[in-house]
Protein backbone atom coordinates (compact mmCIF):
# COMPACT_ATOMS: atom_id res chain seq x y z
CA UNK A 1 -14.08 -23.17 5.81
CA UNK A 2 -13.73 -19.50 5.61
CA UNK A 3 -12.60 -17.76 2.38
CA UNK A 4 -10.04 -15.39 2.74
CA UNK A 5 -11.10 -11.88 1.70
CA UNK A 6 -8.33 -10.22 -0.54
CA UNK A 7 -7.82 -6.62 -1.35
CA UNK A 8 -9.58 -5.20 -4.36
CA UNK A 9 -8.85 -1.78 -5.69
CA UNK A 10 -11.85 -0.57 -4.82
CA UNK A 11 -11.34 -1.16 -1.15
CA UNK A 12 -7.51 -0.26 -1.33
CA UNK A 13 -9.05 3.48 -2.63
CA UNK A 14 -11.43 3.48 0.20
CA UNK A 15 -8.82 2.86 3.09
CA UNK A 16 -5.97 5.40 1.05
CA UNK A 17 -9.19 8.05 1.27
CA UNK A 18 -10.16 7.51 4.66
CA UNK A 19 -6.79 6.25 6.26
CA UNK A 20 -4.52 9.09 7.93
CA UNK A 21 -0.52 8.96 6.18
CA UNK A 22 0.49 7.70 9.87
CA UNK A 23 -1.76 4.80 10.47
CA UNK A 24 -1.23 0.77 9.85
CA UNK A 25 -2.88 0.59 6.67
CA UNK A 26 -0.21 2.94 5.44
CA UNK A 27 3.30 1.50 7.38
CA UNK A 28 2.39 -2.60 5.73
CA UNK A 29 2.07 -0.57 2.59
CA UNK A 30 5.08 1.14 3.03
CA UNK A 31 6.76 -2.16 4.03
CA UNK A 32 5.34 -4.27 1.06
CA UNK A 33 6.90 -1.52 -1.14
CA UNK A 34 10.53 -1.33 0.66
CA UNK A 35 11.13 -4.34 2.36
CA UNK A 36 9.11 -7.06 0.32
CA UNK A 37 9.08 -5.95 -2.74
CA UNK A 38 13.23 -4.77 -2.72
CA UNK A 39 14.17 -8.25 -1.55
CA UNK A 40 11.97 -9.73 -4.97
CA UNK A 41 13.32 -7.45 -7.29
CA UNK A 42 17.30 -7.03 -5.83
CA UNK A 43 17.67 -3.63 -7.19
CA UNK A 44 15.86 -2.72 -10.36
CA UNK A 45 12.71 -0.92 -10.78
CA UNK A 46 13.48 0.55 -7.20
CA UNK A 47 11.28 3.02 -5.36
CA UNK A 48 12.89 6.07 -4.03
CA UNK A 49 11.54 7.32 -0.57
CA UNK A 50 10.98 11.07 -1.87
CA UNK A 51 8.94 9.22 -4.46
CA UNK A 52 6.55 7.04 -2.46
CA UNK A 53 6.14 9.88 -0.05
CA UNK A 54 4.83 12.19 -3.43
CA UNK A 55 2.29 9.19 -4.72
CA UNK A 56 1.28 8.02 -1.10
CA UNK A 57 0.67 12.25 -0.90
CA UNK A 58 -1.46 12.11 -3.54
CA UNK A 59 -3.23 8.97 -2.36
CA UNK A 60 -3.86 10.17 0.53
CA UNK A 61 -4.58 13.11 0.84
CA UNK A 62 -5.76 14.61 -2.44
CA UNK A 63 -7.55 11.25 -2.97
CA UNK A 64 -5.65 10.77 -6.25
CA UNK A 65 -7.06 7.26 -8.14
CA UNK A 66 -4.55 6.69 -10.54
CA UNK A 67 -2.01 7.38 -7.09
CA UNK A 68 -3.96 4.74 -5.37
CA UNK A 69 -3.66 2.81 -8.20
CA UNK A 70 0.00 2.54 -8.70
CA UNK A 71 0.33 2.10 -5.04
CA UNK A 72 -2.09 -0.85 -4.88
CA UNK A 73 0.27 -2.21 -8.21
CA UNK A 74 4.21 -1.36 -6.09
CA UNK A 75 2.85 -2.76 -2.50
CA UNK A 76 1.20 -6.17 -4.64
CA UNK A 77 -1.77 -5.33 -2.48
CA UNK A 78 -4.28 -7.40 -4.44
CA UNK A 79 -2.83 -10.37 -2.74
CA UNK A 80 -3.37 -9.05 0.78
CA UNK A 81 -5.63 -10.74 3.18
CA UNK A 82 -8.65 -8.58 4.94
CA UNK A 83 -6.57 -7.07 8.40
CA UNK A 84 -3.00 -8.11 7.04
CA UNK A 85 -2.26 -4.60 8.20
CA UNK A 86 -3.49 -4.44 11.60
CA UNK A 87 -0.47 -4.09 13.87
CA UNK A 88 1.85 -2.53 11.49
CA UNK A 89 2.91 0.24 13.41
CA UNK A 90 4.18 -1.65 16.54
């Protein structure tokens, strides 16, 4: 009976603003971006490392929303469920 909470930007902003770069909000975004989003789209429109590291940066740390933003659109995080992220570190 519960509805699943997804991410909204808003939320997504809050977390890149208060999250640390090394935490497990950050790694499943990491991983959506590399690992999920590489095996969907086999080559093209890949991210380099240097340049998530920049955005994510940005995101971060200089609480950049239009970072955030493209972040939220590479890691398809309006799809992801409330906690998804817990754990990603391990």
């Amino acid at each position: 009976m519960s509805k699943e909470v997804v991410m909204e930007f808003n939320a997504f902003l809050e977390k890149c603003q208060s999250e640390p770069t090394v935490s497990d909000f950050e790694s499943y975004l990491a991983y959506c971006i590399f690992e999920k989003k590489s095996a969907e789209t086999s080559g093209k429109d890949e991210v380099t490392v240097e340049m998530y590291s920049s955005v994510r940066d940005q995101a971060f740390e200089r609480r950049d929303e239009q970072a955030a933003r493209l972040l939220y659109d590479l890691g398809d995080a309006s799809s992801w469920k409330e906690g998804e992220w817990e754990g990603a570190l391990r």
